[in-house]
ModelCIF file with pLDDT and N, C-alpha, C, O atoms, coordinates in Angstrom:
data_MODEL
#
_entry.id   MODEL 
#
_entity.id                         1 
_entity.type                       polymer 
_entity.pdbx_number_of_molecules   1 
#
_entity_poly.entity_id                      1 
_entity_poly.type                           'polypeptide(L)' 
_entity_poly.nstd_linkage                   no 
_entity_poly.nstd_monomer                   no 
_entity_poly.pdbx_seq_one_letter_code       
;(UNK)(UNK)(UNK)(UNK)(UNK)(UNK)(UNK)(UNK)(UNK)(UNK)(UNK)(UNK)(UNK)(UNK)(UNK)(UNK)
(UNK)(UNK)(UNK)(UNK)(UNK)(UNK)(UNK)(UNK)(UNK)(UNK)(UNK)(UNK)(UNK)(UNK)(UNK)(UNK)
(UNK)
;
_entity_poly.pdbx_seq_one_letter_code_can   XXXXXXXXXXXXXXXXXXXXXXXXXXXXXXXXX 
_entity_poly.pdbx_strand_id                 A 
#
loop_
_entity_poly_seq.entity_id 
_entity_poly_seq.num 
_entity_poly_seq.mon_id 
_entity_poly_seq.hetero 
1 1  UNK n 
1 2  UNK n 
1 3  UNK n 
1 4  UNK n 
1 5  UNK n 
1 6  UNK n 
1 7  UNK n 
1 8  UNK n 
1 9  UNK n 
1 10 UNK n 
1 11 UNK n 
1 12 UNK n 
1 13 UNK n 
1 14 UNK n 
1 15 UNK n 
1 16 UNK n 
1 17 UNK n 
1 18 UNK n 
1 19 UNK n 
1 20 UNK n 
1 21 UNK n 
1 22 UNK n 
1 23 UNK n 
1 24 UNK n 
1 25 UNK n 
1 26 UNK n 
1 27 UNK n 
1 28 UNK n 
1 29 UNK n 
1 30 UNK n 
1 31 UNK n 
1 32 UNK n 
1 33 UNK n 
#
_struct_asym.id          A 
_struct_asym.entity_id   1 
#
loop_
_ma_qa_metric.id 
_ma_qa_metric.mode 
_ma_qa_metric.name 
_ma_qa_metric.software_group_id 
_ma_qa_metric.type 
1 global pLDDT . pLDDT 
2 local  pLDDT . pLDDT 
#
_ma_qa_metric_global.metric_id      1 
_ma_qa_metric_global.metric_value   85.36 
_ma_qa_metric_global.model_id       1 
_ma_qa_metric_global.ordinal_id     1 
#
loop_
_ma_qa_metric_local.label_asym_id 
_ma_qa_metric_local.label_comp_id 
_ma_qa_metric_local.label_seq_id 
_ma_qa_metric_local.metric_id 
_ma_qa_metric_local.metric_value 
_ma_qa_metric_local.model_id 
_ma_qa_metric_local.ordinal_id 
A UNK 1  2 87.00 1 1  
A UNK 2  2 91.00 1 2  
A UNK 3  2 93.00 1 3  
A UNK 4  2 93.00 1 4  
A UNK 5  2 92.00 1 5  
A UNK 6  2 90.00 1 6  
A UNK 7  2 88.00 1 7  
A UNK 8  2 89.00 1 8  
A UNK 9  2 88.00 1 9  
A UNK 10 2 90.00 1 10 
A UNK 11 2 92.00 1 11 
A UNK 12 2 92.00 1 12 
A UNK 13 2 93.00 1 13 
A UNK 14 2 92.00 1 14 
A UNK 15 2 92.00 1 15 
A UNK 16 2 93.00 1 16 
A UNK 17 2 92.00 1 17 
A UNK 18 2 92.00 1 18 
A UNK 19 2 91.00 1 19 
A UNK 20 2 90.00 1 20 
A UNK 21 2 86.00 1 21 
A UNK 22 2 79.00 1 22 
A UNK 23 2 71.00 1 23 
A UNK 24 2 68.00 1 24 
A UNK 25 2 65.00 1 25 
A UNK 26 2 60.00 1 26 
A UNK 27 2 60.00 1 27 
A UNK 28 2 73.00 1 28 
A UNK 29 2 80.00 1 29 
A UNK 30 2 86.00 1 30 
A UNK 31 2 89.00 1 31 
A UNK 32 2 89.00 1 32 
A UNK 33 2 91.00 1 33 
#
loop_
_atom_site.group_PDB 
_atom_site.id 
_atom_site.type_symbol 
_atom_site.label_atom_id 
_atom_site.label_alt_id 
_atom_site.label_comp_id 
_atom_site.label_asym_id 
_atom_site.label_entity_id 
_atom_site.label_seq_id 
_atom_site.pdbx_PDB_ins_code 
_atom_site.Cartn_x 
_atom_site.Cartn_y 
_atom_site.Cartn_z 
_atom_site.occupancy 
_atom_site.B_iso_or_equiv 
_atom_site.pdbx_formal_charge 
_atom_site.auth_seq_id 
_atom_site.auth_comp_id 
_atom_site.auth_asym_id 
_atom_site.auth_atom_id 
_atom_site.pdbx_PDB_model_num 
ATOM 1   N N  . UNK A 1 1  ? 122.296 106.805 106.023 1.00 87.00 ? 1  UNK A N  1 
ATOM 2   C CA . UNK A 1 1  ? 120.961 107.139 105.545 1.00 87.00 ? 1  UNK A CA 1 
ATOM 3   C C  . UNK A 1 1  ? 119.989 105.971 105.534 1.00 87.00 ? 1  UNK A C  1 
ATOM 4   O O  . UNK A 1 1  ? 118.817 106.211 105.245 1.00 87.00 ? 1  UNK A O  1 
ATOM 5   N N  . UNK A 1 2  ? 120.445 104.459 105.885 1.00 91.00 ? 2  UNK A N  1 
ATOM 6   C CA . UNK A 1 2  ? 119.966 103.548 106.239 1.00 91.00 ? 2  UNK A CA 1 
ATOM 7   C C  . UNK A 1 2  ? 119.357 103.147 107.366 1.00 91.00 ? 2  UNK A C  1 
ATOM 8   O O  . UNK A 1 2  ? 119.931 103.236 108.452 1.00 91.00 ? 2  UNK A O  1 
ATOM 9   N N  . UNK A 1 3  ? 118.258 102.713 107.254 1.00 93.00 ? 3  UNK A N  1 
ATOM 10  C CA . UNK A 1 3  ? 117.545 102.514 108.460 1.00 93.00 ? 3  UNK A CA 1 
ATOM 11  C C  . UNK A 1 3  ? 117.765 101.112 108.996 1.00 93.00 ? 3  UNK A C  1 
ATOM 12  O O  . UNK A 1 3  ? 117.063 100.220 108.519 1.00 93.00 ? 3  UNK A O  1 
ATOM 13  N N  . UNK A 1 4  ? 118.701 100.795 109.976 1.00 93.00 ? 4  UNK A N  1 
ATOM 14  C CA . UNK A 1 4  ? 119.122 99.169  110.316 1.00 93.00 ? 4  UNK A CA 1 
ATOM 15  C C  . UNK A 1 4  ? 117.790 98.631  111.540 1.00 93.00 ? 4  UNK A C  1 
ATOM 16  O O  . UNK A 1 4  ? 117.538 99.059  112.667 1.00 93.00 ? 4  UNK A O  1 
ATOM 17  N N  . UNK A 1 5  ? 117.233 97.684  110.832 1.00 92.00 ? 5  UNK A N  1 
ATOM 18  C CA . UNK A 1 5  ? 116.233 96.668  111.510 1.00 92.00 ? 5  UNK A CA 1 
ATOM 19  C C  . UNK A 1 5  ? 116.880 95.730  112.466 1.00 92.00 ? 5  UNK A C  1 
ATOM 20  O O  . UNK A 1 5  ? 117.526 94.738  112.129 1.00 92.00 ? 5  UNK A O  1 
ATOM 21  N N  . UNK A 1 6  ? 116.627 96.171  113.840 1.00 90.00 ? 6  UNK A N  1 
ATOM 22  C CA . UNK A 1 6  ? 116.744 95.515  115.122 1.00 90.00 ? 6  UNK A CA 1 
ATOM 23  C C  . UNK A 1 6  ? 116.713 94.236  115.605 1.00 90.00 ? 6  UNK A C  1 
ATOM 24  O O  . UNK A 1 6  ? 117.518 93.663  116.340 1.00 90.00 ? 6  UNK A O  1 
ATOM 25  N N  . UNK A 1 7  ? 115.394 93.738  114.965 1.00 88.00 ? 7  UNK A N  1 
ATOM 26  C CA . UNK A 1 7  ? 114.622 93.179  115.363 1.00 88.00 ? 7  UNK A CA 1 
ATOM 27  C C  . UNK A 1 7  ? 113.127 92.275  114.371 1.00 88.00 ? 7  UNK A C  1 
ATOM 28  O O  . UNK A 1 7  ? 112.100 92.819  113.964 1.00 88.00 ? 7  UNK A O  1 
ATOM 29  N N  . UNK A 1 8  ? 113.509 90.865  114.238 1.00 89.00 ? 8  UNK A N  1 
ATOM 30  C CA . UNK A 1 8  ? 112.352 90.380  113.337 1.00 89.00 ? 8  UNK A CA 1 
ATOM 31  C C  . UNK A 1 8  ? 111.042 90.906  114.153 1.00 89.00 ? 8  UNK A C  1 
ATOM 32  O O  . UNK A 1 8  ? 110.862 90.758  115.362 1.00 89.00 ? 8  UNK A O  1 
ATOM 33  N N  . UNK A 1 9  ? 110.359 91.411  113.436 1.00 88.00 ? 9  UNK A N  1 
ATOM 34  C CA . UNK A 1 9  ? 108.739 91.602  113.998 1.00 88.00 ? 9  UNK A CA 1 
ATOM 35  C C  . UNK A 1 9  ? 107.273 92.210  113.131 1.00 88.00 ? 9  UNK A C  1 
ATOM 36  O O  . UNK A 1 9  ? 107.044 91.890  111.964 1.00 88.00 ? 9  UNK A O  1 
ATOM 37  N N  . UNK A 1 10 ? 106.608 92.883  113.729 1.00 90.00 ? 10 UNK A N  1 
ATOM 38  C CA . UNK A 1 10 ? 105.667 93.759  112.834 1.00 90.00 ? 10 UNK A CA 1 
ATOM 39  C C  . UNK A 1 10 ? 105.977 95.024  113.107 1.00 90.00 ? 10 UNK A C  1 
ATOM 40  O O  . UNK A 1 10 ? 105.812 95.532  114.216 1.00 90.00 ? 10 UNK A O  1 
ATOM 41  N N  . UNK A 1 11 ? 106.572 95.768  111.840 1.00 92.00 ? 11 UNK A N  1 
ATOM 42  C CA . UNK A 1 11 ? 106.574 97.254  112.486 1.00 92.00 ? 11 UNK A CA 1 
ATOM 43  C C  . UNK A 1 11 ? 105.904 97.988  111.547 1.00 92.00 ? 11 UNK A C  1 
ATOM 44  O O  . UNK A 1 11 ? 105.732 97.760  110.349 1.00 92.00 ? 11 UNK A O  1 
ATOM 45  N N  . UNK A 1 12 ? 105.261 99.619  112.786 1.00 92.00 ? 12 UNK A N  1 
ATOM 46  C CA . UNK A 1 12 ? 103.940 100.341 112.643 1.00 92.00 ? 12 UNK A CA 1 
ATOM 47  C C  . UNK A 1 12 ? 105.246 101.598 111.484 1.00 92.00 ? 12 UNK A C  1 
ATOM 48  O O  . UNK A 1 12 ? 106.331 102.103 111.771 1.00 92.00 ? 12 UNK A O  1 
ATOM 49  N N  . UNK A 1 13 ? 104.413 101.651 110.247 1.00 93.00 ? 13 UNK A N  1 
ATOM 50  C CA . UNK A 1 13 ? 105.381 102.804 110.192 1.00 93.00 ? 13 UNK A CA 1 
ATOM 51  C C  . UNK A 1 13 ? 104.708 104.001 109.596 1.00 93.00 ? 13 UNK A C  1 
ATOM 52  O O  . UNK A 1 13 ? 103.791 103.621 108.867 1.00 93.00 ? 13 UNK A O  1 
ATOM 53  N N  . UNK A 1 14 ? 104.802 105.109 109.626 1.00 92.00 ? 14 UNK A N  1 
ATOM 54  C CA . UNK A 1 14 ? 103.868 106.471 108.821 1.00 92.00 ? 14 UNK A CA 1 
ATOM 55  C C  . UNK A 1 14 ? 105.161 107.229 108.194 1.00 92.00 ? 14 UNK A C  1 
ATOM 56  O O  . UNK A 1 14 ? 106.342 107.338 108.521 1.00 92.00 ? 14 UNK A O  1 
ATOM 57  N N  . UNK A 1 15 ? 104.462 107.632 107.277 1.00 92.00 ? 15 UNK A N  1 
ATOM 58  C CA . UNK A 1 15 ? 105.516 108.825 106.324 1.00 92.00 ? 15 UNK A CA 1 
ATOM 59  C C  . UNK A 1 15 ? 104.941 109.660 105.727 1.00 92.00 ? 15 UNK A C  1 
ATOM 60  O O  . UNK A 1 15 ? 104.156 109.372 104.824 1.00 92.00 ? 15 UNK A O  1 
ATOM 61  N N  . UNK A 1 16 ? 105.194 110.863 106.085 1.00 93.00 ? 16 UNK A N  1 
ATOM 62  C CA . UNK A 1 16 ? 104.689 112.223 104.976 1.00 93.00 ? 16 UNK A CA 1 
ATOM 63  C C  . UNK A 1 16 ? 105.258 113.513 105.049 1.00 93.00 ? 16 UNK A C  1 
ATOM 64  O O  . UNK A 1 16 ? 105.534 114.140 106.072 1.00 93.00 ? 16 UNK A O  1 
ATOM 65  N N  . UNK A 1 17 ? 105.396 113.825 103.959 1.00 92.00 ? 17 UNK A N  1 
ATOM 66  C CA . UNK A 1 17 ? 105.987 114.952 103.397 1.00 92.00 ? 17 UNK A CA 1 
ATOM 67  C C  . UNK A 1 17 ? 105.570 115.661 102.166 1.00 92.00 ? 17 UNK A C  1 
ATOM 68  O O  . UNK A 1 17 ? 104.712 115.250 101.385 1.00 92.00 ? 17 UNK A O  1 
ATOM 69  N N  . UNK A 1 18 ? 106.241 116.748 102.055 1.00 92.00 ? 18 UNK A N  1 
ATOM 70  C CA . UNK A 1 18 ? 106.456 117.629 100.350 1.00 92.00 ? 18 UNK A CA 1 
ATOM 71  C C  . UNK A 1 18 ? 107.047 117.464 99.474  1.00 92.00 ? 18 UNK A C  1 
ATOM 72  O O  . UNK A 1 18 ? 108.014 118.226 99.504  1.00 92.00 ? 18 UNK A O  1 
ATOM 73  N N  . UNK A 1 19 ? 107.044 116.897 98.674  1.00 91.00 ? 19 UNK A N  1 
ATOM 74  C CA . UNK A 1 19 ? 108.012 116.969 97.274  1.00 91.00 ? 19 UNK A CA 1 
ATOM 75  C C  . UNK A 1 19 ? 108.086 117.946 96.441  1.00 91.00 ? 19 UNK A C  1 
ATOM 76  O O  . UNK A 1 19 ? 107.101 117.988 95.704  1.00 91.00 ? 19 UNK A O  1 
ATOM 77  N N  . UNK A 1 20 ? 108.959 118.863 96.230  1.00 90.00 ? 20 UNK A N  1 
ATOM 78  C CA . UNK A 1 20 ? 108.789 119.659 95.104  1.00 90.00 ? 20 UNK A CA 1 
ATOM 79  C C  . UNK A 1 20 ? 109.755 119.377 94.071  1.00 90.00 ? 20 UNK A C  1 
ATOM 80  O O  . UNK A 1 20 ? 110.831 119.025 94.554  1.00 90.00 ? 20 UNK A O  1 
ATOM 81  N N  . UNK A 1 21 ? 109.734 119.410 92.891  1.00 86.00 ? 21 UNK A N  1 
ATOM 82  C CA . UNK A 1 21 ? 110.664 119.292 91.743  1.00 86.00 ? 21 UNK A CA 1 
ATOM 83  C C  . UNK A 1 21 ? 110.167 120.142 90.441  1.00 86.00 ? 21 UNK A C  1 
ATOM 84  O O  . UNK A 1 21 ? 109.034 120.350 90.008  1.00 86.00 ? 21 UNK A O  1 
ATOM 85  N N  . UNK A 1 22 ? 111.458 120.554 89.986  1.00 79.00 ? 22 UNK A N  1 
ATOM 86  C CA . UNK A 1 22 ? 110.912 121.266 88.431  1.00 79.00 ? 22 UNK A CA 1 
ATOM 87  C C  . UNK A 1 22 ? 111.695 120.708 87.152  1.00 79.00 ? 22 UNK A C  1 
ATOM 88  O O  . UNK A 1 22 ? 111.584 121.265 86.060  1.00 79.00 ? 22 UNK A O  1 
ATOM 89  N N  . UNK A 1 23 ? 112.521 119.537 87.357  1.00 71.00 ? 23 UNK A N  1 
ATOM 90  C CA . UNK A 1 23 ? 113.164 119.022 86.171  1.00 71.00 ? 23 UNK A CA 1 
ATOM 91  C C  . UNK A 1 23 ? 112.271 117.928 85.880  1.00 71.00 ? 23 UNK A C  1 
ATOM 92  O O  . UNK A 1 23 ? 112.671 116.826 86.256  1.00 71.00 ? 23 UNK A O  1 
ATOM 93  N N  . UNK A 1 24 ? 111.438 117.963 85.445  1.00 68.00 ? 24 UNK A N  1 
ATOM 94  C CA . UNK A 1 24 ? 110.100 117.010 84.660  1.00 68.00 ? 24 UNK A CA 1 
ATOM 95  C C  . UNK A 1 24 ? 109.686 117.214 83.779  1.00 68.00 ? 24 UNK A C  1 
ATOM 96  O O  . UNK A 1 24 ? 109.247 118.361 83.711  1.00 68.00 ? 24 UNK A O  1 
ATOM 97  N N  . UNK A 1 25 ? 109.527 116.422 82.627  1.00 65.00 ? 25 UNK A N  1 
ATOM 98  C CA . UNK A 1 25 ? 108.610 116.680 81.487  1.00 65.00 ? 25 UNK A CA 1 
ATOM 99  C C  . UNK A 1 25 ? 107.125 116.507 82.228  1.00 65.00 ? 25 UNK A C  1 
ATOM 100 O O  . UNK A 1 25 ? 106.891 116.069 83.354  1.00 65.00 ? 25 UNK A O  1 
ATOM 101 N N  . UNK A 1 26 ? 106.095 117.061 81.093  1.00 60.00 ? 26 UNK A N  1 
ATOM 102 C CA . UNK A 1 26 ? 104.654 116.987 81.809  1.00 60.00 ? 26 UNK A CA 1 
ATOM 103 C C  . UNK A 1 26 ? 104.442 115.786 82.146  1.00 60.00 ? 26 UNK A C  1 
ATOM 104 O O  . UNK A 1 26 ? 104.213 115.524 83.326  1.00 60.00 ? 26 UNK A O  1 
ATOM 105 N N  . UNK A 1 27 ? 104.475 114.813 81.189  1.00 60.00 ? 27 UNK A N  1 
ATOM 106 C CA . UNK A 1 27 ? 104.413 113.558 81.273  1.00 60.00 ? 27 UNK A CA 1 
ATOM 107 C C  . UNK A 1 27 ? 105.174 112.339 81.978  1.00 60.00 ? 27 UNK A C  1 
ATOM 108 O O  . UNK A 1 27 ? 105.050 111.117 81.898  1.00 60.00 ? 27 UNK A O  1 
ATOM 109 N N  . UNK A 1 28 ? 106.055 113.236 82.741  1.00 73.00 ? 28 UNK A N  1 
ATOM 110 C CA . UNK A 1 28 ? 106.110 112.341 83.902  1.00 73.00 ? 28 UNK A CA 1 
ATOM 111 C C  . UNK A 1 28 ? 106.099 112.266 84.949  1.00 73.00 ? 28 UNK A C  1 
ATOM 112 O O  . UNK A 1 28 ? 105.782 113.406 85.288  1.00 73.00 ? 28 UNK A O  1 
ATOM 113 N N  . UNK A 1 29 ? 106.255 111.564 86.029  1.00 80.00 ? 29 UNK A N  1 
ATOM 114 C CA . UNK A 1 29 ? 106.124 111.912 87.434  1.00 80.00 ? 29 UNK A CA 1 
ATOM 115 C C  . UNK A 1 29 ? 107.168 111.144 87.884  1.00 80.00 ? 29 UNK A C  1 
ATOM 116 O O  . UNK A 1 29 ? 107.696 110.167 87.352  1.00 80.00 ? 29 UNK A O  1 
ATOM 117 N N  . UNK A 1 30 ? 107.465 111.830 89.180  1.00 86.00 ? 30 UNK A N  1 
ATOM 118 C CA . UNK A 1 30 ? 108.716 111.815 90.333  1.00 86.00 ? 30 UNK A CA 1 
ATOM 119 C C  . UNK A 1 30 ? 108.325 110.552 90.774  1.00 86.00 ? 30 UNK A C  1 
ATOM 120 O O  . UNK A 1 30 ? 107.140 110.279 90.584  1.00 86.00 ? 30 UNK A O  1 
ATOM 121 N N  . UNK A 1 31 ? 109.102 109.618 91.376  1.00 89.00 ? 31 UNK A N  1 
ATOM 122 C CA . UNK A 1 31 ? 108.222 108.315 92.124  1.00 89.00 ? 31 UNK A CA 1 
ATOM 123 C C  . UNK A 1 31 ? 109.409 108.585 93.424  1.00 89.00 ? 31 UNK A C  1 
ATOM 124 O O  . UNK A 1 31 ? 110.596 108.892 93.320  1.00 89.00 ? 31 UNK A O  1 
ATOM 125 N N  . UNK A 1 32 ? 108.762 108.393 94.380  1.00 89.00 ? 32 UNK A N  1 
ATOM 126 C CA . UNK A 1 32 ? 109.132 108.092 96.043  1.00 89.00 ? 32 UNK A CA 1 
ATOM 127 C C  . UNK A 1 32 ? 108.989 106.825 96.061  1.00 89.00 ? 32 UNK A C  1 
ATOM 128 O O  . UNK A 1 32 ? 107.888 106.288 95.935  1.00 89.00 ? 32 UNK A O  1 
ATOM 129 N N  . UNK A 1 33 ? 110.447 105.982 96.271  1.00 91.00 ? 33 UNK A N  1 
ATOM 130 C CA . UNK A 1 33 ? 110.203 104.627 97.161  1.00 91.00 ? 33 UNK A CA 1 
ATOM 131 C C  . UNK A 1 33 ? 111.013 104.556 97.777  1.00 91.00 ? 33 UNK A C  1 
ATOM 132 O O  . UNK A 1 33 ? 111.105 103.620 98.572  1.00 91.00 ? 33 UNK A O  1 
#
């Protein structure tokens, strides 16, 4: 599930998606990192 880096350099990267979840109090939020 690891993403292995090739190569020292600059890399271009984009990410997006949906999150859905329902085990949350109001007061908190999910964090993606």
């Amino acid at each position: 599930g690891s993403i292995v880096i090739p190569c020292d350099g600059l890399y271009l990267l984009s990410l997006k998606g949906n999150i859905h979840f329902s085990d949350l109090d109001e007061e908190d939020s999910l964090k993606l990192t």
